[in-house]
N, C-alpha and C. Protein backbone atom coordinates (compact mmCIF):
# COMPACT_ATOMS: atom_id res chain seq x y z
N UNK A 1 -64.80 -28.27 -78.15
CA UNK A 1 -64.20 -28.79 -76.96
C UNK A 1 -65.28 -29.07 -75.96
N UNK A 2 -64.56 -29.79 -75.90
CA UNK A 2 -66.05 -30.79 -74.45
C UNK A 2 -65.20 -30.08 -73.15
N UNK A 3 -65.78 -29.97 -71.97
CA UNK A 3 -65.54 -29.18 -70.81
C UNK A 3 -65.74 -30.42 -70.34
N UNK A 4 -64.31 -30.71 -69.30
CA UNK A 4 -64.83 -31.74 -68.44
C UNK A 4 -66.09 -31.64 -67.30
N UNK A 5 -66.54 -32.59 -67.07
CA UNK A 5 -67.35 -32.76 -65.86
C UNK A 5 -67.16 -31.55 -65.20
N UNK A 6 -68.41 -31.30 -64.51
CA UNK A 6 -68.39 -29.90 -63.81
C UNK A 6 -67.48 -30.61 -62.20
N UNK A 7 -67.39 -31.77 -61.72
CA UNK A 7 -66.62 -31.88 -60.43
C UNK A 7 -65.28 -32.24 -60.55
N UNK A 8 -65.00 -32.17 -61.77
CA UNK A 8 -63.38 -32.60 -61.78
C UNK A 8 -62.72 -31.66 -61.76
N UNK A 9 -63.11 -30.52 -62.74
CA UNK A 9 -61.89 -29.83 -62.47
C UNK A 9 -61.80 -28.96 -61.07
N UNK A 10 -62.74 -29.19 -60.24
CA UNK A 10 -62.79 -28.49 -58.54
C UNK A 10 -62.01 -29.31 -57.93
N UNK A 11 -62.36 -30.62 -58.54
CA UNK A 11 -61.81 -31.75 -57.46
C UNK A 11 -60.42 -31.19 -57.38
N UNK A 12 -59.29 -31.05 -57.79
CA UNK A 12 -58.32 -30.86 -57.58
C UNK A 12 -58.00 -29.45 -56.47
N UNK A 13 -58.48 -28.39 -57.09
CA UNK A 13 -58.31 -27.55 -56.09
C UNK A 13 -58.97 -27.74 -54.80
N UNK A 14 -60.10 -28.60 -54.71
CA UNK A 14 -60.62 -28.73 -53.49
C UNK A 14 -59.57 -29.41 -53.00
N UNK A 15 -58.73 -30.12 -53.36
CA UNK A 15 -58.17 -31.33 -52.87
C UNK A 15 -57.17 -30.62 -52.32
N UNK A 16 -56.95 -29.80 -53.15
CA UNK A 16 -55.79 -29.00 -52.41
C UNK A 16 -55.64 -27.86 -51.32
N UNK A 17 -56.92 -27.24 -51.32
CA UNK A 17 -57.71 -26.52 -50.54
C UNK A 17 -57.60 -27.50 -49.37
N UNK A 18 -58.20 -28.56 -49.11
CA UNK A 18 -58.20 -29.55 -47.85
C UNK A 18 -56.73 -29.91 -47.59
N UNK A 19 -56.08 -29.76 -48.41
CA UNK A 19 -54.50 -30.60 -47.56
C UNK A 19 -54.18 -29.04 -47.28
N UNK A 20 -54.36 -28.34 -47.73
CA UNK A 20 -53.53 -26.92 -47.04
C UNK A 20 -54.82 -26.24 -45.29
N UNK A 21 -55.73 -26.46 -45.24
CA UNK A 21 -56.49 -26.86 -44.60
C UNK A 21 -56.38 -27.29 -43.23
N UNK A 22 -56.10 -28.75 -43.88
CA UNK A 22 -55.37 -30.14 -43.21
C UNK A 22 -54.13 -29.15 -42.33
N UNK A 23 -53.35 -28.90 -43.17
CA UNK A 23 -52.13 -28.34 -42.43
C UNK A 23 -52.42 -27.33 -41.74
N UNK A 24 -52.96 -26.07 -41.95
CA UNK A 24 -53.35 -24.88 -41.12
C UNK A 24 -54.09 -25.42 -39.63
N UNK A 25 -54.94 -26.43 -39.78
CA UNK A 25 -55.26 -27.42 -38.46
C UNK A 25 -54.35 -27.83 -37.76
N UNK A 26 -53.50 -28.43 -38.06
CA UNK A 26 -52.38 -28.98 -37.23
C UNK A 26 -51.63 -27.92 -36.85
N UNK A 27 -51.14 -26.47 -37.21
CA UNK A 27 -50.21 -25.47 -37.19
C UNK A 27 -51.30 -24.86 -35.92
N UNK A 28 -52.26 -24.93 -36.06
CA UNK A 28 -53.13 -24.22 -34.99
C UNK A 28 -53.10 -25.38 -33.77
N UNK A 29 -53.27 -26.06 -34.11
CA UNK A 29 -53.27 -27.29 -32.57
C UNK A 29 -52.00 -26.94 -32.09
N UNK A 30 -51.01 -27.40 -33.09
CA UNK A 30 -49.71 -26.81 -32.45
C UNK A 30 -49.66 -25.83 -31.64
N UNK A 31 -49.64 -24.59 -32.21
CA UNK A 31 -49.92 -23.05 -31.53
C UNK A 31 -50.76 -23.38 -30.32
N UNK A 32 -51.69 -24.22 -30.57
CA UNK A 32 -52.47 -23.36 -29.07
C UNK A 32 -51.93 -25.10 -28.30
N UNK A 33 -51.44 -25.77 -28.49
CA UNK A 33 -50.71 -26.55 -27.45
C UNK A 33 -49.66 -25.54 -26.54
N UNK A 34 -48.74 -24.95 -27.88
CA UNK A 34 -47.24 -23.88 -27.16
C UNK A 34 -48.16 -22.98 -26.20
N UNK A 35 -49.53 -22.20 -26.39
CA UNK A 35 -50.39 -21.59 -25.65
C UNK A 35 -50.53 -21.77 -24.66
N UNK A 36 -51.16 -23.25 -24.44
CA UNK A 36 -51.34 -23.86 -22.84
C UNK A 36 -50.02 -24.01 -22.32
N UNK A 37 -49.23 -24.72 -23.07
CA UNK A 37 -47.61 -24.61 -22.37
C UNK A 37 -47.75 -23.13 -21.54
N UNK A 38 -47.48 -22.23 -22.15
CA UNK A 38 -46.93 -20.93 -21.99
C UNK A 38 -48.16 -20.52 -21.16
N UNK A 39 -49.27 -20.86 -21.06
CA UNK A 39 -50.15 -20.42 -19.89
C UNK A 39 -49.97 -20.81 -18.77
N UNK A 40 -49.19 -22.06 -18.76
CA UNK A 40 -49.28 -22.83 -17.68
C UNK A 40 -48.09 -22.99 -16.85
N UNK A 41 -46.76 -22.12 -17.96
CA UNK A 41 -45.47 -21.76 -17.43
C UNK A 41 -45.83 -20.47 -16.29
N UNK A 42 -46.75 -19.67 -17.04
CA UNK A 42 -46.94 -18.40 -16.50
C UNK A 42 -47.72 -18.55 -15.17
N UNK A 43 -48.76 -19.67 -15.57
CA UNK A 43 -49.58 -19.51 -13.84
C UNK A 43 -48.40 -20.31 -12.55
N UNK A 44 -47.59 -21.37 -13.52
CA UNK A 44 -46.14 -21.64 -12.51
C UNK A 44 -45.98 -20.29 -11.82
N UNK A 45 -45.01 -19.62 -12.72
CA UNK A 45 -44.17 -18.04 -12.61
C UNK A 45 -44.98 -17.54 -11.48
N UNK A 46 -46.08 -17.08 -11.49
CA UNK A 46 -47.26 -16.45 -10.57
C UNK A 46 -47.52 -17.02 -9.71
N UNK A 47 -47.20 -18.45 -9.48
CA UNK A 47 -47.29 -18.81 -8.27
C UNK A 47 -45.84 -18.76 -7.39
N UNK A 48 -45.06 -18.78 -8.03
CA UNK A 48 -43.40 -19.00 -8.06
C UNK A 48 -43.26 -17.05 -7.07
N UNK A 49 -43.98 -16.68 -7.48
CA UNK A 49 -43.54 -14.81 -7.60
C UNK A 49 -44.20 -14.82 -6.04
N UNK A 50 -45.63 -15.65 -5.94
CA UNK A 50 -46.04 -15.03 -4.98
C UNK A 50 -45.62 -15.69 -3.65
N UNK A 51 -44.90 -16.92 -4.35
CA UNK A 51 -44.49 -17.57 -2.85
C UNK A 51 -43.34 -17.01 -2.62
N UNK A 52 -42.48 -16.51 -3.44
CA UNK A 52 -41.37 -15.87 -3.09
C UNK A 52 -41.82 -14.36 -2.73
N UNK A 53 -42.98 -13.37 -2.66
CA UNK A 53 -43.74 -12.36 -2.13
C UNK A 53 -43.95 -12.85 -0.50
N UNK A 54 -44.01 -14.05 -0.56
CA UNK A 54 -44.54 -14.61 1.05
C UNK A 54 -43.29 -14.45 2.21
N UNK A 55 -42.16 -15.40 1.32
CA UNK A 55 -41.03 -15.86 1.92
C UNK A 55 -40.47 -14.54 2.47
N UNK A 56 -40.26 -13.41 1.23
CA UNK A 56 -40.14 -11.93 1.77
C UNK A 56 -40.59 -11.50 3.36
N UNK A 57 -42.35 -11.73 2.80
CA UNK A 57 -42.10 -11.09 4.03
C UNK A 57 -42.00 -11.77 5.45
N UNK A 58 -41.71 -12.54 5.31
CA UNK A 58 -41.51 -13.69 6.60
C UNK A 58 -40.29 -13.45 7.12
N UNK A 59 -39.03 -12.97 6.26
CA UNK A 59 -38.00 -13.07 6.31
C UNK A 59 -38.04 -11.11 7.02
N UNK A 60 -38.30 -10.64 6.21
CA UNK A 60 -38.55 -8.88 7.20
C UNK A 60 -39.42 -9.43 8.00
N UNK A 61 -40.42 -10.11 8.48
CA UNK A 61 -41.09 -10.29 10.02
C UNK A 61 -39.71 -10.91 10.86
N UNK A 62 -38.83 -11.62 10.22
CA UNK A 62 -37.53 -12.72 11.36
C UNK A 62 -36.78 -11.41 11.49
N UNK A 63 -36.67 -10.74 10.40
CA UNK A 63 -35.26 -9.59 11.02
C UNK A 63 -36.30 -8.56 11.47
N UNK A 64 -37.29 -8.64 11.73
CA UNK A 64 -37.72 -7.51 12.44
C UNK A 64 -38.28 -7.84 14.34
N UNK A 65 -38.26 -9.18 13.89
CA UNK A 65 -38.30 -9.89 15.52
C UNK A 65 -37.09 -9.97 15.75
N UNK A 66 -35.60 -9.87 15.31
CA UNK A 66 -33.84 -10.30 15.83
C UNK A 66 -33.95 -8.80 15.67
N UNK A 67 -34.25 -7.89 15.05
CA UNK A 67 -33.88 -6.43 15.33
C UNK A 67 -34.37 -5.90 16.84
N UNK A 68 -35.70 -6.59 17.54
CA UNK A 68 -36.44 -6.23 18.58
C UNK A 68 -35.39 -6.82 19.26
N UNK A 69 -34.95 -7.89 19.60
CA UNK A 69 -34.19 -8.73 20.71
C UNK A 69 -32.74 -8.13 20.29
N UNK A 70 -32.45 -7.54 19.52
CA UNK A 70 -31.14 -6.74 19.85
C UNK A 70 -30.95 -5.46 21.10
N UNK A 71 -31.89 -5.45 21.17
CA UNK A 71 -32.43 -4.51 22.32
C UNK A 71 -31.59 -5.22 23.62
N UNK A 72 -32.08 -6.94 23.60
CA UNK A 72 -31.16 -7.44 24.96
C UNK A 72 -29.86 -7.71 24.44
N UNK A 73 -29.36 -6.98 24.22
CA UNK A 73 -28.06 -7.18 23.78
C UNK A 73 -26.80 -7.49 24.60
N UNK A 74 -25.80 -8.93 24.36
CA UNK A 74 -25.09 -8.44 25.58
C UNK A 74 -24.31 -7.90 26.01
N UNK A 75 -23.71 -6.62 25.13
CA UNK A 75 -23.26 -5.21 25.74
C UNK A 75 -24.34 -4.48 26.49
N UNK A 76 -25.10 -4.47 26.78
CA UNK A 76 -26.04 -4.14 27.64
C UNK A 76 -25.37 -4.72 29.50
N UNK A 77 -24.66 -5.88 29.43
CA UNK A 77 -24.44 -6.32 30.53
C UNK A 77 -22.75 -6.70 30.54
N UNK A 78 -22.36 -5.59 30.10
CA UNK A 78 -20.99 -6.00 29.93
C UNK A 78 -20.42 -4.88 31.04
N UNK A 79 -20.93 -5.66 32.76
CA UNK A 79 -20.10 -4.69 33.67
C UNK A 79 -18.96 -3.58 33.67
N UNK A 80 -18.21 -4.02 32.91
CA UNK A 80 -16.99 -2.88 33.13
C UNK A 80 -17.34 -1.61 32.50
N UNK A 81 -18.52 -1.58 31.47
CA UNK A 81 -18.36 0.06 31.17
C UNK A 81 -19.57 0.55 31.29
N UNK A 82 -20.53 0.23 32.84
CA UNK A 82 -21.59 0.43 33.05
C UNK A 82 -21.37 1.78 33.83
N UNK A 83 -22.32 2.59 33.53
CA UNK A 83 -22.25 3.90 34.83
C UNK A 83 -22.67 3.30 36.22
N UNK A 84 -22.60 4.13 37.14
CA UNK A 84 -22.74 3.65 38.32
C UNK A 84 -24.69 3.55 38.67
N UNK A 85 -25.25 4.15 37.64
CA UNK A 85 -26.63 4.16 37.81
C UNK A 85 -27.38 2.87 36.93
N UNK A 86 -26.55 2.50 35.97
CA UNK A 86 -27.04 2.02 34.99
C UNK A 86 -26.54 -0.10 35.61
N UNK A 87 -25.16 0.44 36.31
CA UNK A 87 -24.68 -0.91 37.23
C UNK A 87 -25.85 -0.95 38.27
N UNK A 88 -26.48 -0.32 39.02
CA UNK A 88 -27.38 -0.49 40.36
C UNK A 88 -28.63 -1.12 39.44
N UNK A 89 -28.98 -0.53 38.44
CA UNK A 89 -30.27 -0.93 37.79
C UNK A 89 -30.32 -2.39 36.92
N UNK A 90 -29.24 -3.04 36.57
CA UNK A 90 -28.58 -4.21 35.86
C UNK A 90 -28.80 -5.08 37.54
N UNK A 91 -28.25 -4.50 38.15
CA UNK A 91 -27.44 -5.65 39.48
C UNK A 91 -29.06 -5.92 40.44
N UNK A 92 -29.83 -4.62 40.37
CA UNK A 92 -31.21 -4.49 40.78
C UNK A 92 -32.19 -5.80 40.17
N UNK A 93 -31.90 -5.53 38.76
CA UNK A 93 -32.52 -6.86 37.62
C UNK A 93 -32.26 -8.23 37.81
N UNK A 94 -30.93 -7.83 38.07
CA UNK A 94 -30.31 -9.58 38.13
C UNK A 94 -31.00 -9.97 39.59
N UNK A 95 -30.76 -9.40 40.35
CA UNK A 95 -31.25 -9.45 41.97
C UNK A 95 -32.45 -10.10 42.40
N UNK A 96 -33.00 -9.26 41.60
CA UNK A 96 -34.38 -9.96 41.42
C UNK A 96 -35.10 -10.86 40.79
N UNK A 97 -34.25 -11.47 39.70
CA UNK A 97 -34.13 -12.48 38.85
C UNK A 97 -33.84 -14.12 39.52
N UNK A 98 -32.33 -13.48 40.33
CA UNK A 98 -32.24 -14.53 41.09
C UNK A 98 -32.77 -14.93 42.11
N UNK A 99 -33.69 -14.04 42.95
CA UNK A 99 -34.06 -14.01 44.37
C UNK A 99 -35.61 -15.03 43.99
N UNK A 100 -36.74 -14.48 42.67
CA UNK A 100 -37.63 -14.36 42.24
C UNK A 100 -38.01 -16.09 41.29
N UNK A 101 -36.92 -15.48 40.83
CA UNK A 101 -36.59 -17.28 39.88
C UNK A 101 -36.01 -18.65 40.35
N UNK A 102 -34.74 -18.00 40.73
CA UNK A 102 -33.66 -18.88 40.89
C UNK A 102 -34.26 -19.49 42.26
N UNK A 103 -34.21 -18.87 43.44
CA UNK A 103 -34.32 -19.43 44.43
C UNK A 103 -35.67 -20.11 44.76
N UNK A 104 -36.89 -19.61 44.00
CA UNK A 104 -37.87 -19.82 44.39
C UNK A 104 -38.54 -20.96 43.30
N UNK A 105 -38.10 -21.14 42.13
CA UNK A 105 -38.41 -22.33 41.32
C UNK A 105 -37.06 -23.22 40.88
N UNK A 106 -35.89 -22.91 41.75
CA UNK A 106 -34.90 -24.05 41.11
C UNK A 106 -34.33 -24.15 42.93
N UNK A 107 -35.13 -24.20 43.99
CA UNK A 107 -34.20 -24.14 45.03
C UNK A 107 -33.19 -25.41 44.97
N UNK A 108 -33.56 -27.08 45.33
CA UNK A 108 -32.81 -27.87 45.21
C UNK A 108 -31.46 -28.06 44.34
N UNK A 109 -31.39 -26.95 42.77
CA UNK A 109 -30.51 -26.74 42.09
C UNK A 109 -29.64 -26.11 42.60
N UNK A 110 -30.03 -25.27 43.70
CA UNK A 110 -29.09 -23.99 44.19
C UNK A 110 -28.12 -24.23 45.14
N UNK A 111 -28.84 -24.74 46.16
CA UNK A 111 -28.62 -25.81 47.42
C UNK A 111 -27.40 -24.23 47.66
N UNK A 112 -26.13 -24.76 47.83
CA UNK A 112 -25.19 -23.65 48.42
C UNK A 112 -24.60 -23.05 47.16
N UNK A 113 -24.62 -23.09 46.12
CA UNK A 113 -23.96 -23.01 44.63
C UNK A 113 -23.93 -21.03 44.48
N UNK A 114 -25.15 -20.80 44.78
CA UNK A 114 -25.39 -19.18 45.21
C UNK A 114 -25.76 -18.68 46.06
N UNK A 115 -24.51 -18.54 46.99
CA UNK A 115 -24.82 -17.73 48.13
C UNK A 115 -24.92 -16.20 48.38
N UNK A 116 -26.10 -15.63 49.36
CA UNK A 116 -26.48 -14.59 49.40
C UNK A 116 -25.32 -13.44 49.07
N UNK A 117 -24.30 -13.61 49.27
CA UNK A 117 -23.57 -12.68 48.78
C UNK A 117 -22.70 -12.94 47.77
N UNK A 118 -23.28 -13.44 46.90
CA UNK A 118 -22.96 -13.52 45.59
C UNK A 118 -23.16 -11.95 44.87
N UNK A 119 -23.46 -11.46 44.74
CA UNK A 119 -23.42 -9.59 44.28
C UNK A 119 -21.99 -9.59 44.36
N UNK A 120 -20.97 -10.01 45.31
CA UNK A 120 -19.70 -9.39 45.92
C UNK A 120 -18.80 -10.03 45.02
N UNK A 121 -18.96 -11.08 44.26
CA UNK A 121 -18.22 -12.22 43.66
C UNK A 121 -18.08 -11.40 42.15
N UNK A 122 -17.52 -11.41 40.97
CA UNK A 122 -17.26 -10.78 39.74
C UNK A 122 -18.15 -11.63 39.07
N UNK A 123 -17.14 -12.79 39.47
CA UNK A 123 -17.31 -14.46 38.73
C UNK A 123 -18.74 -14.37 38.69
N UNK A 124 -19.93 -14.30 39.80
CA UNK A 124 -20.99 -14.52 40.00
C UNK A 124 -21.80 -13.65 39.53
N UNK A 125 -21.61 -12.19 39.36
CA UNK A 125 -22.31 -11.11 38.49
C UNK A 125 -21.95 -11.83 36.96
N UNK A 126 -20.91 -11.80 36.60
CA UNK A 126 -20.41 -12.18 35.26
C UNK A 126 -21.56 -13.29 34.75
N UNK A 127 -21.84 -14.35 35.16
CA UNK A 127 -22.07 -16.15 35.49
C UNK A 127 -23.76 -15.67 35.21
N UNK A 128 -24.04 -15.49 36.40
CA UNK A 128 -25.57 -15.20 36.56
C UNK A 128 -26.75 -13.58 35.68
N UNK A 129 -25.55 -12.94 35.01
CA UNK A 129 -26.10 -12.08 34.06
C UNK A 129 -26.32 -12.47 33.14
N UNK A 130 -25.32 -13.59 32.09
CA UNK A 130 -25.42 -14.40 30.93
C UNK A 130 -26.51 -15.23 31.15
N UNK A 131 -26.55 -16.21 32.22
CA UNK A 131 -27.49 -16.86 32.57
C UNK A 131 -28.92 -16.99 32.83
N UNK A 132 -29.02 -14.77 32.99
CA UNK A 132 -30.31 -14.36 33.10
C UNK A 132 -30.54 -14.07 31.51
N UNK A 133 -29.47 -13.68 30.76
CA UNK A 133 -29.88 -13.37 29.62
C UNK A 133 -30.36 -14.45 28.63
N UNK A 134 -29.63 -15.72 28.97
CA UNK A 134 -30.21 -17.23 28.53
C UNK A 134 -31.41 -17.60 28.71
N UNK A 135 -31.92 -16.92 30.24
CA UNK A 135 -33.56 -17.74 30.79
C UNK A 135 -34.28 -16.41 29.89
N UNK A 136 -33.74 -15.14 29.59
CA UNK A 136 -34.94 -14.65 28.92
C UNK A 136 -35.56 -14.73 27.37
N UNK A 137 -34.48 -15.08 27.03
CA UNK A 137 -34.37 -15.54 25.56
C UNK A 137 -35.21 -17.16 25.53
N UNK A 138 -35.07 -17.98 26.21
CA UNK A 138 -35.91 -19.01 26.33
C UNK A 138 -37.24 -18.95 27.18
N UNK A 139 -37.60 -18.04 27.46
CA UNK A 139 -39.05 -17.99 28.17
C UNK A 139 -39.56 -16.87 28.31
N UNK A 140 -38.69 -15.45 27.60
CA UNK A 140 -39.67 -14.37 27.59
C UNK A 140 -39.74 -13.49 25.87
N UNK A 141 -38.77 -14.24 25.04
CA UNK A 141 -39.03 -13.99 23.74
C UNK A 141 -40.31 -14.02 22.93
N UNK A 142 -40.54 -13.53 22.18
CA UNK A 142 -42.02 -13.22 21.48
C UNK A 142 -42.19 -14.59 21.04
N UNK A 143 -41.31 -15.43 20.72
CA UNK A 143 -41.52 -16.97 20.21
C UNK A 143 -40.69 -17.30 20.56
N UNK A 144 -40.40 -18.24 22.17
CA UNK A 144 -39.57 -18.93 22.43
C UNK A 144 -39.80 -19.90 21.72
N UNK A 145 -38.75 -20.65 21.40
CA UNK A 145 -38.59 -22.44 21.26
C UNK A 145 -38.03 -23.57 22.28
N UNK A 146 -39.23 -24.02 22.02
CA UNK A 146 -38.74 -25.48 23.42
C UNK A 146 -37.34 -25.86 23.60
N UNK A 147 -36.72 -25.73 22.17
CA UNK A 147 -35.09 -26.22 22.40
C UNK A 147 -34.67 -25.22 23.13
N UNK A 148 -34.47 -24.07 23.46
CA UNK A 148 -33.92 -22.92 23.65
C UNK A 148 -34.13 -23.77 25.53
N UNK A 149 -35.31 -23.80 25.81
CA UNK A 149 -35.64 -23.92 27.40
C UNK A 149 -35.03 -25.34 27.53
N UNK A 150 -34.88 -26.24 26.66
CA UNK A 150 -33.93 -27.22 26.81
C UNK A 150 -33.06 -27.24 27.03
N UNK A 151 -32.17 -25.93 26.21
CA UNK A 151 -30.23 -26.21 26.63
C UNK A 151 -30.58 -25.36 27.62
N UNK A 152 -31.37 -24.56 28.16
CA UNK A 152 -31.46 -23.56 29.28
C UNK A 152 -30.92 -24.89 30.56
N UNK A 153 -32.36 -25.46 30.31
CA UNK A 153 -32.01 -26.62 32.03
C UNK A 153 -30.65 -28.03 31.76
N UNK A 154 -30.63 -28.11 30.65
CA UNK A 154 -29.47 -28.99 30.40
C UNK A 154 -28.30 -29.03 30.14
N UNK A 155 -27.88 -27.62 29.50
CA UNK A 155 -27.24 -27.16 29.10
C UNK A 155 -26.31 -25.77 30.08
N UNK A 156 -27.15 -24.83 30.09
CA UNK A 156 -26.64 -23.57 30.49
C UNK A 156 -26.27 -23.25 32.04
N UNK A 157 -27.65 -23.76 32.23
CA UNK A 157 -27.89 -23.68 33.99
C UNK A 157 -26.56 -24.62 34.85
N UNK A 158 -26.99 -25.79 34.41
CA UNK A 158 -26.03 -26.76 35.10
C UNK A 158 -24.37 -26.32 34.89
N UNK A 159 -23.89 -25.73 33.71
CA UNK A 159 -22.55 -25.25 33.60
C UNK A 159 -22.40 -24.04 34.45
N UNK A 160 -23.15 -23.09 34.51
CA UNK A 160 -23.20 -22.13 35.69
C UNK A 160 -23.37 -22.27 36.60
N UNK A 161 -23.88 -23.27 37.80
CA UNK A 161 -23.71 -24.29 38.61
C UNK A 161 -23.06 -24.38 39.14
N UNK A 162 -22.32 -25.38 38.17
CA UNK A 162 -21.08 -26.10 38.63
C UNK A 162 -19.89 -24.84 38.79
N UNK A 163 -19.94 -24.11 37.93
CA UNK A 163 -18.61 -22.94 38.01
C UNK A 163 -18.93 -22.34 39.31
N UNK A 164 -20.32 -21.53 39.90
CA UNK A 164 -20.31 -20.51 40.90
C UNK A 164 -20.24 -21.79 42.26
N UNK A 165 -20.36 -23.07 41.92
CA UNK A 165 -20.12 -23.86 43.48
C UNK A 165 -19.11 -24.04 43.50
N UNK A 166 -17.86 -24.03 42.54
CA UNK A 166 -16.33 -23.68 43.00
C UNK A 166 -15.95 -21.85 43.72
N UNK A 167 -16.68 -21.17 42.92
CA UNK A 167 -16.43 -19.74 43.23
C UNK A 167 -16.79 -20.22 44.63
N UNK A 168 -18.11 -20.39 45.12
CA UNK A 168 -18.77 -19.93 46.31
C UNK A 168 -18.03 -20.99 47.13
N UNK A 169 -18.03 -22.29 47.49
CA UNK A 169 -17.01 -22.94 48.01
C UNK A 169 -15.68 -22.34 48.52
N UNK A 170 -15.31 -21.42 47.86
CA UNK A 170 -13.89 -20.75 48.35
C UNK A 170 -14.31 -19.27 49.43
N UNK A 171 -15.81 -18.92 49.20
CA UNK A 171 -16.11 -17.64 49.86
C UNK A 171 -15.88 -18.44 51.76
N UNK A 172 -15.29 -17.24 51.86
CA UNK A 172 -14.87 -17.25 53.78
C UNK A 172 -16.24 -16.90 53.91
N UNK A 173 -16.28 -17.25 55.36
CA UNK A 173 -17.56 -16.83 56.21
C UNK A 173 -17.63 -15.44 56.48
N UNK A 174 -16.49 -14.80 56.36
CA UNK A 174 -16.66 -13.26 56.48
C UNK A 174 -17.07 -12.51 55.51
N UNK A 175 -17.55 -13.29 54.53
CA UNK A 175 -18.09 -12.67 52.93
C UNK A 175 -19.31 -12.91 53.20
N UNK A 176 -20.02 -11.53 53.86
CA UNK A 176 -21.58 -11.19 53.24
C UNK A 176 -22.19 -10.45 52.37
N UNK A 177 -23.14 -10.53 52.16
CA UNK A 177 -23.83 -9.21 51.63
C UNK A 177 -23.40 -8.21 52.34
N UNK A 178 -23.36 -7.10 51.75
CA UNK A 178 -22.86 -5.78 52.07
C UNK A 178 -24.25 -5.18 52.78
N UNK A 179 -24.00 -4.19 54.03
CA UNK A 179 -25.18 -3.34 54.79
C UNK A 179 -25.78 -2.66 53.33
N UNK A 180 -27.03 -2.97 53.73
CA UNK A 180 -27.90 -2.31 52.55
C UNK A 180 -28.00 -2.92 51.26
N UNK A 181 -27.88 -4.55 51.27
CA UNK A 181 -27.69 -4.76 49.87
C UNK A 181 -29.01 -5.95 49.92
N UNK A 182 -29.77 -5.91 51.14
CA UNK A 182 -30.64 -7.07 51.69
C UNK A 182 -31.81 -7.22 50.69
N UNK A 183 -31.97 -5.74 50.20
CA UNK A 183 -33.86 -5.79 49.55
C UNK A 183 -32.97 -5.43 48.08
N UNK A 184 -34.17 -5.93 47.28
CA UNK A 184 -33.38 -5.54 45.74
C UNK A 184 -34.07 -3.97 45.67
N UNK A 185 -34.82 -3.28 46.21
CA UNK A 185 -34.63 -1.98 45.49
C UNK A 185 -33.30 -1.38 46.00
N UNK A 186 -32.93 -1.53 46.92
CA UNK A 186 -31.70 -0.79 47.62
C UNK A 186 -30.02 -0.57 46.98
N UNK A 187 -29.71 0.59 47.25
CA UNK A 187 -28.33 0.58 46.42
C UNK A 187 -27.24 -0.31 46.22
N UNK A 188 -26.76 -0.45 45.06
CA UNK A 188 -26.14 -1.38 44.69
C UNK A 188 -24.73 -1.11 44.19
N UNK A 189 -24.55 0.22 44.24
CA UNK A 189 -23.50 1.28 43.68
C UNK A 189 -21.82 0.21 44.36
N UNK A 190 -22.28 -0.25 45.80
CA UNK A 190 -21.13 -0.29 46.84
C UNK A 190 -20.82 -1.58 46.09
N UNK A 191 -20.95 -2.39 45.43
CA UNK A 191 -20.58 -3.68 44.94
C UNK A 191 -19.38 -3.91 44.42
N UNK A 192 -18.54 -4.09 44.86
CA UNK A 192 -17.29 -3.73 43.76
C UNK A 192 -17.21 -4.19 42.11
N UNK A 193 -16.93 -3.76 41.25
CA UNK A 193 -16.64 -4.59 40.12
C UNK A 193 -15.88 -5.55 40.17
């Protein structure tokens, strides 16, 4: 027996060796294509995780700035169930709010709308406490927003306005300030509710 050629009979298994080869190449490109996929899902995910790590805490910094301003709360100024120390020190605030603010950077707004004995009026404690609680929220909050000081002068002010220049319009001339009610440190107890 004659032995074939020494490259023939390899040739075949080589041949077959290379197509299985052939294929293990492509099964690996494959694989490490799904690889980069899946690397590149994951550096998504990781970025996905940490922006939602961010949003967190942005969101505990907002409720931890609305937890601080619950502090001005407005049961805080809800006259009727104030003690009589805690009414002088509210009516003291407002007093000075209006004397300090109101009269001295909105005079032309005021014109007769709040008159000095406005303390004596309900309507006008009621009116001008909300109103103080409006100007502080728009100009003494840790981050006011411009809109806020917007509906303040366009919005808030002018509706309180217009309401205490009907109240005060009806006050008789015999409605003053009460003896002792001239300086804002001074007692404020005598005010009626």
């Amino acid at each position: 027996m004659t032995e074939p050629p020494q490259g023939r009979e390899r040739s075949p298994s080589v041949a077959a060796l290379a197509i299985h080869v052939n294929g293990l190449r492509r099964d690996i490109e494959s694989l490490a294509s799904k690889v980069e996929a899946l690397t590149s899902t994951q550096a998504e995910h990781a970025a996905a995780l940490d922006d939602i790590a961010e949003l967190r805490q942005q969101v505990e910094q907002i409720l931890a700035i609305l937890g601080e301003e619950d502090d001005a709360s407005p049961a805080e100024w809800f006259w009727l169930k104030m003690s009589h120390q805690v009414r002088d020190d509210k009516l003291s605030e407002l007093l000075d709010w209006v004397e300090t603010v109101l009269r001295q950077q909105y005079p032309d707004y005021l014109a007769d709308q709040i008159r000095p004995c406005w303390p004596n009026h309900a309507e006008a404690r009621w009116e001008l406490s909300w109103l103080y609680q409006q100007w502080s929220l728009a100009y003494l909050a840790r981050r006011p927003a411009p809109r806020d000081a917007a509906e303040w002068h366009d919005r808030w002010s002018p509706g309180v306005l217009r309401r205490l220049s009907q109240v005060m319009s009806r006050c008789e001339a015999t409605c003053r300030r009460q003896p002792g009610l001239k300086t804002v440190g001074d007692s404020l107890s005598r005010v009626p509710l």
